[in-house]
N, C-alpha and C. Protein backbone atom coordinates (compact mmCIF):
# COMPACT_ATOMS: atom_id res chain seq x y z
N UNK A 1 86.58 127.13 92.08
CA UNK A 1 86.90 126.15 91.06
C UNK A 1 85.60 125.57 90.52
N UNK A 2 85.64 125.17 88.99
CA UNK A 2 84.33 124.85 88.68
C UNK A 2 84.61 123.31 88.18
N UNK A 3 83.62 122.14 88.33
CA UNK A 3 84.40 121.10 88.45
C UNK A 3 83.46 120.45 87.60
N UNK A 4 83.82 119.67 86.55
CA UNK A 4 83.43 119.52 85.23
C UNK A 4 83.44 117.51 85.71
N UNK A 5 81.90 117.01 85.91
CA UNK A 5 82.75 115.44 86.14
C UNK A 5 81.61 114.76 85.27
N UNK A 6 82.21 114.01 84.51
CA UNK A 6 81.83 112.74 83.80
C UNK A 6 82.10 111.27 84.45
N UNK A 7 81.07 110.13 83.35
CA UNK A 7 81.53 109.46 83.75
C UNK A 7 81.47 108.40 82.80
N UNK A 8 82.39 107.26 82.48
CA UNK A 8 82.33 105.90 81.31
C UNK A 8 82.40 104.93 82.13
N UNK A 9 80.70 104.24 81.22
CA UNK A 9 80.73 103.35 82.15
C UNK A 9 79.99 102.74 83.93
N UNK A 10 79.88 103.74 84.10
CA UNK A 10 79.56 104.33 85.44
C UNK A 10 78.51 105.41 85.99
N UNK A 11 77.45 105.70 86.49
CA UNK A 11 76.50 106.10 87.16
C UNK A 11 77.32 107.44 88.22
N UNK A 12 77.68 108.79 87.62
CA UNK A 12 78.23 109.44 88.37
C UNK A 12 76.78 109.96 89.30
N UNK A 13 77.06 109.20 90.65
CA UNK A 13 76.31 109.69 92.06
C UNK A 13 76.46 111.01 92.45
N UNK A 14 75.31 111.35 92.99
CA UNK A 14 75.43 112.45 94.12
C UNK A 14 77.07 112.27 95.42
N UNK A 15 77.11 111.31 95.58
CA UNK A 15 78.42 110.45 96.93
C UNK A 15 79.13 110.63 95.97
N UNK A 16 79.55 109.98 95.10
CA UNK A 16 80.78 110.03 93.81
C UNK A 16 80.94 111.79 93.81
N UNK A 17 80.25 112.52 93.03
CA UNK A 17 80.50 113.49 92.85
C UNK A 17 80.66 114.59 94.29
N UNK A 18 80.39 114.30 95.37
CA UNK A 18 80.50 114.93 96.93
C UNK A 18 81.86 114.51 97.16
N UNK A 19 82.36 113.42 96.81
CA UNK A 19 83.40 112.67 97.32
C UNK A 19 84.55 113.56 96.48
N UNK A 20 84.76 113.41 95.01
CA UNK A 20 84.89 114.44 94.28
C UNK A 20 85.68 115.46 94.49
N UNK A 21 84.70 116.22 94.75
CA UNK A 21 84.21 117.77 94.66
C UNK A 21 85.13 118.18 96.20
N UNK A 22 84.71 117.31 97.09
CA UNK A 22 85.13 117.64 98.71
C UNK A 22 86.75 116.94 98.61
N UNK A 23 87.40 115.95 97.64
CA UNK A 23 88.65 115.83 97.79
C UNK A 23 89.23 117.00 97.37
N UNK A 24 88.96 117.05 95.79
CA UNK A 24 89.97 117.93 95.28
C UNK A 24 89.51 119.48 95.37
N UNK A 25 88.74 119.58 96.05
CA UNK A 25 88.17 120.91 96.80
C UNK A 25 89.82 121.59 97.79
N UNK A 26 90.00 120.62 97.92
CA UNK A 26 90.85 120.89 99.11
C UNK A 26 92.67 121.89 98.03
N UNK A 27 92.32 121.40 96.70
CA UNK A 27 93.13 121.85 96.13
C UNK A 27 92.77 123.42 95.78
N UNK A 28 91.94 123.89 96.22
CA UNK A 28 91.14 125.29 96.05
C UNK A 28 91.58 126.34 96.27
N UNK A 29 92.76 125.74 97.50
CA UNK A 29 94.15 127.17 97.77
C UNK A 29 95.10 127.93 97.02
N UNK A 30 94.99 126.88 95.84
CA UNK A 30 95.94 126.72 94.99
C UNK A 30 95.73 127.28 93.79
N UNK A 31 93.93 127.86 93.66
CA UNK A 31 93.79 127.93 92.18
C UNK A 31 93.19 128.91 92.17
N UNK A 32 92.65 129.98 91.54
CA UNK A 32 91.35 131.35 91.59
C UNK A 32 90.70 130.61 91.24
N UNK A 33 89.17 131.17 91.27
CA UNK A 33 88.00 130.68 91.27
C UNK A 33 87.41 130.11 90.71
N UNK A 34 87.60 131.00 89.33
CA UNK A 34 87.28 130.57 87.68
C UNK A 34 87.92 129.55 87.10
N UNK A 35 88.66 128.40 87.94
CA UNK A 35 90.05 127.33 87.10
C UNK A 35 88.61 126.33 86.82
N UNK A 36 88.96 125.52 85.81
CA UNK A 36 87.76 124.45 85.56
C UNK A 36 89.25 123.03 85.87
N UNK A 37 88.35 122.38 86.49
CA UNK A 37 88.90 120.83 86.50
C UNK A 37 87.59 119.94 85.90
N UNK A 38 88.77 118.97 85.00
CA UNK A 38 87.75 118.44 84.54
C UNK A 38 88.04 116.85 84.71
N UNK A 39 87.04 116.10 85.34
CA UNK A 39 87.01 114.99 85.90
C UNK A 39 85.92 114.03 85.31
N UNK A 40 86.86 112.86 84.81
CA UNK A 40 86.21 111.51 83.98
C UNK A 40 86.28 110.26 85.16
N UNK A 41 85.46 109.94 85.31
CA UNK A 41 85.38 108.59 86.36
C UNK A 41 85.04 107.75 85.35
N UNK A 42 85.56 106.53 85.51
CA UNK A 42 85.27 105.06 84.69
C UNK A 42 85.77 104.04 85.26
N UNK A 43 85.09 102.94 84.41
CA UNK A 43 85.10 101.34 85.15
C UNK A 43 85.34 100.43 83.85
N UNK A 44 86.17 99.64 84.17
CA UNK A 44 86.61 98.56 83.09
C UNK A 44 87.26 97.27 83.92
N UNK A 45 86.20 96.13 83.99
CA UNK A 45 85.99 95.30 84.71
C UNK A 45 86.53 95.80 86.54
N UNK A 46 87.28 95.18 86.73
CA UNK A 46 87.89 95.89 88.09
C UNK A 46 88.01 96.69 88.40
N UNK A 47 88.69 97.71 87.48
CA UNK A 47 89.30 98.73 87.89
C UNK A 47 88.24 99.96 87.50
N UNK A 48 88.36 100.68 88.60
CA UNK A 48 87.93 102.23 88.96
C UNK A 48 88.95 103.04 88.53
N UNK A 49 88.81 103.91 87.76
CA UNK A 49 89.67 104.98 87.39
C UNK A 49 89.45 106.62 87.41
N UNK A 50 89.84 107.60 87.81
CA UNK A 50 89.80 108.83 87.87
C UNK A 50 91.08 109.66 87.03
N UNK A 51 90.25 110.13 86.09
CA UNK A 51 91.39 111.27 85.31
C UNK A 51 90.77 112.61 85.91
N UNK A 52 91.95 113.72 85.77
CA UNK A 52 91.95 114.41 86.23
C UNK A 52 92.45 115.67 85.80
N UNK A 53 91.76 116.66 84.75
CA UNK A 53 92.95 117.38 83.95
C UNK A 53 92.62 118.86 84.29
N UNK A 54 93.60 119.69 84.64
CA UNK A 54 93.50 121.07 85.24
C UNK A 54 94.33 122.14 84.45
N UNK A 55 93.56 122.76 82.89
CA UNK A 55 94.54 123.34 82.15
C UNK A 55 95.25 124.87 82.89
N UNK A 56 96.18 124.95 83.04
CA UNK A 56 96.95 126.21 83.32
C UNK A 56 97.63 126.90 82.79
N UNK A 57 97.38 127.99 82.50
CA UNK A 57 98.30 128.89 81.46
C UNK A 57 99.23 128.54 80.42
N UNK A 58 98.72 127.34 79.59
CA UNK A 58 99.27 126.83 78.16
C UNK A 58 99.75 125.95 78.57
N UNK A 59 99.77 125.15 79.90
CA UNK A 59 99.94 123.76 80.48
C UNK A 59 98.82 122.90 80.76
N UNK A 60 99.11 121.80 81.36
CA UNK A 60 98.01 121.27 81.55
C UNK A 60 98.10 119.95 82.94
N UNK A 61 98.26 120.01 83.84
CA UNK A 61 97.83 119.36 84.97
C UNK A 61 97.09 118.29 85.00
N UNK A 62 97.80 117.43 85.03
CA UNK A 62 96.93 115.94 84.94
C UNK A 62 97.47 114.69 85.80
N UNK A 63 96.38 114.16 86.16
CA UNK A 63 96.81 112.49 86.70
C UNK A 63 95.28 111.18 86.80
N UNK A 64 96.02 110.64 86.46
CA UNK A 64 95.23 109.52 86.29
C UNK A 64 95.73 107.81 87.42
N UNK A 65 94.80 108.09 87.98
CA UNK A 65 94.61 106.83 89.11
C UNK A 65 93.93 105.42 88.52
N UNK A 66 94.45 104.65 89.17
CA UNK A 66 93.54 103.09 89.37
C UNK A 66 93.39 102.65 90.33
N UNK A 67 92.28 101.77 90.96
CA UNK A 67 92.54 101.21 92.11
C UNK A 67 91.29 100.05 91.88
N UNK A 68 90.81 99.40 92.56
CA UNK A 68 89.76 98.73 92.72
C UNK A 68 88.39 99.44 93.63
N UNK A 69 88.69 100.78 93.64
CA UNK A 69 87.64 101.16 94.77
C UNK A 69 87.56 102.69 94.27
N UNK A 70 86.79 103.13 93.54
CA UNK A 70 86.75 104.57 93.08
C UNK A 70 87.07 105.70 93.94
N UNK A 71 86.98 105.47 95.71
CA UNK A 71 87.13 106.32 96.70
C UNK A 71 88.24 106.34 97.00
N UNK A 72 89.35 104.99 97.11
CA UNK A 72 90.72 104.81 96.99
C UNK A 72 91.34 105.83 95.47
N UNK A 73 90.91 105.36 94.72
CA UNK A 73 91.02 106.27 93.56
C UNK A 73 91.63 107.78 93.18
N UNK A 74 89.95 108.20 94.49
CA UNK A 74 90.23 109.62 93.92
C UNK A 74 90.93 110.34 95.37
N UNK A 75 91.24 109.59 96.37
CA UNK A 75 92.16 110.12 97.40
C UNK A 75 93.59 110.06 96.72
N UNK A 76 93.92 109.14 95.93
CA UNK A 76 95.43 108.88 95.05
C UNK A 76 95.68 110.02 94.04
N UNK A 77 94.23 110.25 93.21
CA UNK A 77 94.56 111.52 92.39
C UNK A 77 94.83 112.76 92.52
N UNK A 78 94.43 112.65 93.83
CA UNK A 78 94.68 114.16 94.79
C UNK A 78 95.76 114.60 95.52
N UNK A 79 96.01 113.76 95.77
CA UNK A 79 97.89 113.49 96.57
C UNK A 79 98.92 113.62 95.55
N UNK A 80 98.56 113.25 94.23
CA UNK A 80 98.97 113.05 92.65
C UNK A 80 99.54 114.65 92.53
N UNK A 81 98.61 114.91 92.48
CA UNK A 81 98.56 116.38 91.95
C UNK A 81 98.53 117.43 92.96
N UNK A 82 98.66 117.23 93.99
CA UNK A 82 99.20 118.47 94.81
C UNK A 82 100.41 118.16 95.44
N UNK A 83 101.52 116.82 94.62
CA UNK A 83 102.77 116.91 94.37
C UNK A 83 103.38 117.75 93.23
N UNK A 84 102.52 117.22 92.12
CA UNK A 84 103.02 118.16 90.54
C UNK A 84 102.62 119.63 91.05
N UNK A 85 101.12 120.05 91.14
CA UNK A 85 101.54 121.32 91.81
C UNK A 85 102.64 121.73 92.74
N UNK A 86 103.42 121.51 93.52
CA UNK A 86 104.03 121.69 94.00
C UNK A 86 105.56 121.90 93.33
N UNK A 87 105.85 120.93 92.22
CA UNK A 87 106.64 120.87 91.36
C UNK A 87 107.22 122.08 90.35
N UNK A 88 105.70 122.17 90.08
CA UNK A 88 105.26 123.06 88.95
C UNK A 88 105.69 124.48 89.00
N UNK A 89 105.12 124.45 90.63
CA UNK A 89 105.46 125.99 91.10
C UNK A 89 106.58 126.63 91.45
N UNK A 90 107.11 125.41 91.65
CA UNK A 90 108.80 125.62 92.08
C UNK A 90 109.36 125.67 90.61
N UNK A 91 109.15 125.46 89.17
CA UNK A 91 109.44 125.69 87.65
C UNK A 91 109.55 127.02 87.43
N UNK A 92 108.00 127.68 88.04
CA UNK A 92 107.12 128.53 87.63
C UNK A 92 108.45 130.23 88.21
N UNK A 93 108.63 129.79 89.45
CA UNK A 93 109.32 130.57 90.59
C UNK A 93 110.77 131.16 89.65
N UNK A 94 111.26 129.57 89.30
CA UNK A 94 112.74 129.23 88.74
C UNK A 94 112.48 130.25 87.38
N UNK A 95 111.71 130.31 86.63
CA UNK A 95 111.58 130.57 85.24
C UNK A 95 111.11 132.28 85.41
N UNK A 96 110.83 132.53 86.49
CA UNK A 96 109.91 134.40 87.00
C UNK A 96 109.16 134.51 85.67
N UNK A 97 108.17 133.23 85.71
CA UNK A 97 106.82 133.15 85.07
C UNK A 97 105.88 133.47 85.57
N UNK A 98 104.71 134.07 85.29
CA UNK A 98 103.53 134.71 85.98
C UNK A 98 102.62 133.59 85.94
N UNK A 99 101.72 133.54 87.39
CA UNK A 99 101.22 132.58 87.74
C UNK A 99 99.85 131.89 87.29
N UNK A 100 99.63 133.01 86.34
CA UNK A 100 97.99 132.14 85.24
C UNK A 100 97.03 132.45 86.36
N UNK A 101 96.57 130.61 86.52
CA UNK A 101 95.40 130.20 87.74
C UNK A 101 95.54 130.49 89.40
N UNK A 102 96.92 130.12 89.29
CA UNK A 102 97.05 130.24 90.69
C UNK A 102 96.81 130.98 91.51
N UNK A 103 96.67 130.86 92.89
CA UNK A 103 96.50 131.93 93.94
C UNK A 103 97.59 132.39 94.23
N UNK A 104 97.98 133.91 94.67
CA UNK A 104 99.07 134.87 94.70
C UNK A 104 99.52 133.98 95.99
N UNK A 105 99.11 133.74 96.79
CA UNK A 105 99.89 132.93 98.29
C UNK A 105 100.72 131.47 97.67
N UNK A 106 99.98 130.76 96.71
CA UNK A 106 100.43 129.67 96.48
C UNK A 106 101.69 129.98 95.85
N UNK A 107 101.95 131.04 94.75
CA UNK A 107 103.06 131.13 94.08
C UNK A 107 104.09 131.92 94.65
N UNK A 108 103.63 132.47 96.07
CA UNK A 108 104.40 133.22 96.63
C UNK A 108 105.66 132.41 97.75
N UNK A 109 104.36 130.81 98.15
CA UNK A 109 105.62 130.34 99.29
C UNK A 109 106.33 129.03 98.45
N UNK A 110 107.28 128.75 99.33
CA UNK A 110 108.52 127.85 98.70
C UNK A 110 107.87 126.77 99.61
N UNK A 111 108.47 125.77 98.29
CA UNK A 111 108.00 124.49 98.75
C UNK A 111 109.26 123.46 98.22
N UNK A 112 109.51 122.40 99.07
CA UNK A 112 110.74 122.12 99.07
C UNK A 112 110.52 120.89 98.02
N UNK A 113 111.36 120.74 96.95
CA UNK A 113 110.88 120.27 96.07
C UNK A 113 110.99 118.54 96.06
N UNK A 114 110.08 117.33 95.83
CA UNK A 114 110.31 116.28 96.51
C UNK A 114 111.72 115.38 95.29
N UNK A 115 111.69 115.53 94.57
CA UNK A 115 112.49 115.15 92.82
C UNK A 115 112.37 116.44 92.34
N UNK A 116 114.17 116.31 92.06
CA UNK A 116 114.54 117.12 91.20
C UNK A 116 115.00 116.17 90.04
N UNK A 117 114.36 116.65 88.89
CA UNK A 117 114.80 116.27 87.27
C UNK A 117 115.53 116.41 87.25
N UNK A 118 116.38 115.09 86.99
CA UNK A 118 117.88 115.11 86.56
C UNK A 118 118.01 114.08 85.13
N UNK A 119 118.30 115.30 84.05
CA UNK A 119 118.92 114.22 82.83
C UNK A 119 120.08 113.23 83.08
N UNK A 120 120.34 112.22 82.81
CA UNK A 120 121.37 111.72 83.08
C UNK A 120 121.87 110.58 82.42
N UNK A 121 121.32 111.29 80.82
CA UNK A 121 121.68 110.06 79.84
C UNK A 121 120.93 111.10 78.43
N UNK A 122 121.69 111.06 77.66
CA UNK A 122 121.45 111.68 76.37
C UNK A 122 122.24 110.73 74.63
N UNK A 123 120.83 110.04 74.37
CA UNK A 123 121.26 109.54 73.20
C UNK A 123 121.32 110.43 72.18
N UNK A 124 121.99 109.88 70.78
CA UNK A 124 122.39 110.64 69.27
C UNK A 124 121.79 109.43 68.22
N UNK A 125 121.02 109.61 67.39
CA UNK A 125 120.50 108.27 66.49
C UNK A 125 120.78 109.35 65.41
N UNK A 126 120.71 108.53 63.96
CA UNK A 126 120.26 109.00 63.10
C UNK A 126 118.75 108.24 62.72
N UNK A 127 118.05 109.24 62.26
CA UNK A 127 116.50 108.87 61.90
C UNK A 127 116.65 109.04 60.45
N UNK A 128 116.23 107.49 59.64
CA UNK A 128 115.75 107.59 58.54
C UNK A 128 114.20 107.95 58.22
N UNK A 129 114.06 108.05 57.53
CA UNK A 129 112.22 108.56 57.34
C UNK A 129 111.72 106.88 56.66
N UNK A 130 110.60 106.83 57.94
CA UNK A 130 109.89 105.16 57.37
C UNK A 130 108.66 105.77 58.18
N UNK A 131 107.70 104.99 57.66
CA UNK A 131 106.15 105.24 57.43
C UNK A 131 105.69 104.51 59.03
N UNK A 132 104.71 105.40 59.86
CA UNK A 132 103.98 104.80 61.29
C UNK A 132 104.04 103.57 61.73
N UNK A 133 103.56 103.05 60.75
CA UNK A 133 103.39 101.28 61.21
C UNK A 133 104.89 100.62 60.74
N UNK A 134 105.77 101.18 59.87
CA UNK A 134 107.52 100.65 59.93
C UNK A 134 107.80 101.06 61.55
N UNK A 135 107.67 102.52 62.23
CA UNK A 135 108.21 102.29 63.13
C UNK A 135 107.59 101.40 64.61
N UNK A 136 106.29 101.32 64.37
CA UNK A 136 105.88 100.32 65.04
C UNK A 136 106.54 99.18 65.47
N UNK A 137 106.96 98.55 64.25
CA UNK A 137 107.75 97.42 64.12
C UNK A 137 108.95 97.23 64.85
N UNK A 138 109.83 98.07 64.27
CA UNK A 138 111.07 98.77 65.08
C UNK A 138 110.97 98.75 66.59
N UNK A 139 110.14 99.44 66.89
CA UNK A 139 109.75 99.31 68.39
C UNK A 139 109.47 98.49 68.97
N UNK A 140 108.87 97.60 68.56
CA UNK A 140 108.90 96.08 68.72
C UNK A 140 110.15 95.10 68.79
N UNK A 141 110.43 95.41 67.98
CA UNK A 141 111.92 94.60 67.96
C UNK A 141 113.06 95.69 68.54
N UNK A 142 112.83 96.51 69.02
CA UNK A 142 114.30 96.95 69.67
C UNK A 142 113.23 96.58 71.36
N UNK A 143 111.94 95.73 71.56
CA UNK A 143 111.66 95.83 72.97
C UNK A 143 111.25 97.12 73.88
N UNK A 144 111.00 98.31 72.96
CA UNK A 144 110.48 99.43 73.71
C UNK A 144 109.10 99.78 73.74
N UNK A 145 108.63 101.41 74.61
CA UNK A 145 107.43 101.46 75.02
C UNK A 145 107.06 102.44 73.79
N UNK A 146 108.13 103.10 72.88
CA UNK A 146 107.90 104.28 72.07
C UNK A 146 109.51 104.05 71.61
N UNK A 147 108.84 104.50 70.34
CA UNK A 147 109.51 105.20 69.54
C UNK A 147 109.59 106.32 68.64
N UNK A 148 111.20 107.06 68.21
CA UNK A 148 111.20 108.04 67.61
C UNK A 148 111.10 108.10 66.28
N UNK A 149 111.05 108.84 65.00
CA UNK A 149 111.65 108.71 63.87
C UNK A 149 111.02 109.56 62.77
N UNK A 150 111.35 109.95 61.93
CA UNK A 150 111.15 110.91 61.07
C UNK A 150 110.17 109.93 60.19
N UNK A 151 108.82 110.85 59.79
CA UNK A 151 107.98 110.46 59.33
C UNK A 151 108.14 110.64 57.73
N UNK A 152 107.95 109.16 56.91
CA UNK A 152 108.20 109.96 55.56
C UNK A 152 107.50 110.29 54.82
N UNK A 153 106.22 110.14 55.22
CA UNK A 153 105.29 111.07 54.54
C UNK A 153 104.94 112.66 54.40
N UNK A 154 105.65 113.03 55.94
CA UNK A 154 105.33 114.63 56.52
C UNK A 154 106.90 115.17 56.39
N UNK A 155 107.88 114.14 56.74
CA UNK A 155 109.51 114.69 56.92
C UNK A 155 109.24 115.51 58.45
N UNK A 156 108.73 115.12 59.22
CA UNK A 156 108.42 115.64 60.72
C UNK A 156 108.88 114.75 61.57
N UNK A 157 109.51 114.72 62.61
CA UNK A 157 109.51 113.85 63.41
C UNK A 157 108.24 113.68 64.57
N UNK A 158 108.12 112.08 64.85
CA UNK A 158 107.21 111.61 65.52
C UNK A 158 107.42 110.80 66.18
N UNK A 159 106.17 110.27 67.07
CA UNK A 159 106.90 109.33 68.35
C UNK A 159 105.68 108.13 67.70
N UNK A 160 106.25 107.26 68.12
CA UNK A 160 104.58 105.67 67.95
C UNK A 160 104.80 105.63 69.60
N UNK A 161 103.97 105.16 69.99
CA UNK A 161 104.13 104.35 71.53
C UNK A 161 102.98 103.41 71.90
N UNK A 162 103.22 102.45 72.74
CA UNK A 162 102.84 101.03 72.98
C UNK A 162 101.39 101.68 73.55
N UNK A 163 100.25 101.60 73.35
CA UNK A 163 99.37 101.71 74.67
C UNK A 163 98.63 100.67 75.27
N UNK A 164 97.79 101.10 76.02
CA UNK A 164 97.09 99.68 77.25
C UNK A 164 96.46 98.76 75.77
N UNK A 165 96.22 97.41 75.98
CA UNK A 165 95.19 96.68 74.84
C UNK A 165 96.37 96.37 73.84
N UNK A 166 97.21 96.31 73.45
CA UNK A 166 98.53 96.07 72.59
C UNK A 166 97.94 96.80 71.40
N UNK A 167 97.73 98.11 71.52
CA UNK A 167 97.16 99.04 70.71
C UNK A 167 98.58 100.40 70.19
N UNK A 168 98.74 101.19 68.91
CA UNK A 168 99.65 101.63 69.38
C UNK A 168 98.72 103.38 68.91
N UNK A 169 100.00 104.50 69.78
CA UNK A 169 99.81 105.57 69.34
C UNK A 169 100.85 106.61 68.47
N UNK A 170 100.06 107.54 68.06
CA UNK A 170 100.87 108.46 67.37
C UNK A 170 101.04 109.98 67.58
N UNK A 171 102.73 110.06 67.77
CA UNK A 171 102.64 111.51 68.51
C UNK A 171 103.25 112.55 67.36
N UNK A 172 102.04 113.22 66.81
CA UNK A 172 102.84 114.37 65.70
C UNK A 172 102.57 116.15 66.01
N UNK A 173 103.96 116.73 65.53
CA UNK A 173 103.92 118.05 66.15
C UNK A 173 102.58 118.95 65.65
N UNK A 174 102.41 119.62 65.93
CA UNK A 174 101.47 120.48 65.58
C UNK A 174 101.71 122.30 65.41
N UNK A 175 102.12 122.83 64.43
CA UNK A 175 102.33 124.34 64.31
C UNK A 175 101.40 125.13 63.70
């Protein structure tokens, strides 16, 4: 595995990057040689944070930790993600998809899965077409984290959603 680490904010160490390298090392069973992980460490007042993104065969593997202690951190991001791996593979098995990164042992044994996805609620809206910052609003006043709605500039549907900083985002398809 080749391990790609940055850092915002923060002085990535020789210890930081050993610490690193020797956690999610341990995820190494799991992947051929050539997989790149790519790892952002940052600090914003208190909090220590570790992202963590591991692209796989037109997916992409990710988790992102907080803690007050960057070493707490990146033991959380690692436990993170060799649950979703675990998840993933049991998808991968279900679907007799070929395994990309993975190691032939990893995709070969069963792993008992901890949550199973269960839908268990399916809304019907109609979407009028109103402009990013209309549905902003909307979202606001119906009290949610995101919202849906047909964009009327593109006639595409898109998502807005709330992010950290009372900042918002925008989710549009891409073909």
């Amino acid at each position: 595995m080749r391990f790609i680490i940055s850092g915002k904010n923060i002085d990535v160490t020789e210890g930081l990057k050993a610490a690193v390298e020797d956690k999610l090392g341990k995820l190494e069973r799991y992947f051929t040689p050539e997989t790149e992980i790519i790892v952002t460490l940052s600090v914003e007042k208190e909090r220590q944070k570790i992202e963590v993104t591991i692209p796989v065969k037109g997916n992409i593997i990710r988790s992102e930790q907080v803690s007050n202690d960057m070493y707490v951190s990146i033991d959380l991001v690692e436990e993170v993600i060799e649950r979703q791996l675990r998840k993933y593979k049991n998808k991968l098995v279900d679907r007799k998809q070929e395994g990309g990164n993975f190691q032939p042992a990893f995709v070969d044994k069963d792993y008992e899965e901890d949550e199973d996805v269960k839908i268990i609620r399916t809304k019907r809206f109609g979407m009028k077409p109103m402009y990013p910052e209309d549905a902003c609003v909307q979202m606001e006043l119906l009290g949610h984290n995101f919202f849906v709605f047909r964009n009327a500039e593109t006639e595409e549907v898109n998502v807005v959603y709330k992010r950290k900083g009372n900042t918002y985002g925008l989710i549009e398809p891409e073909f």
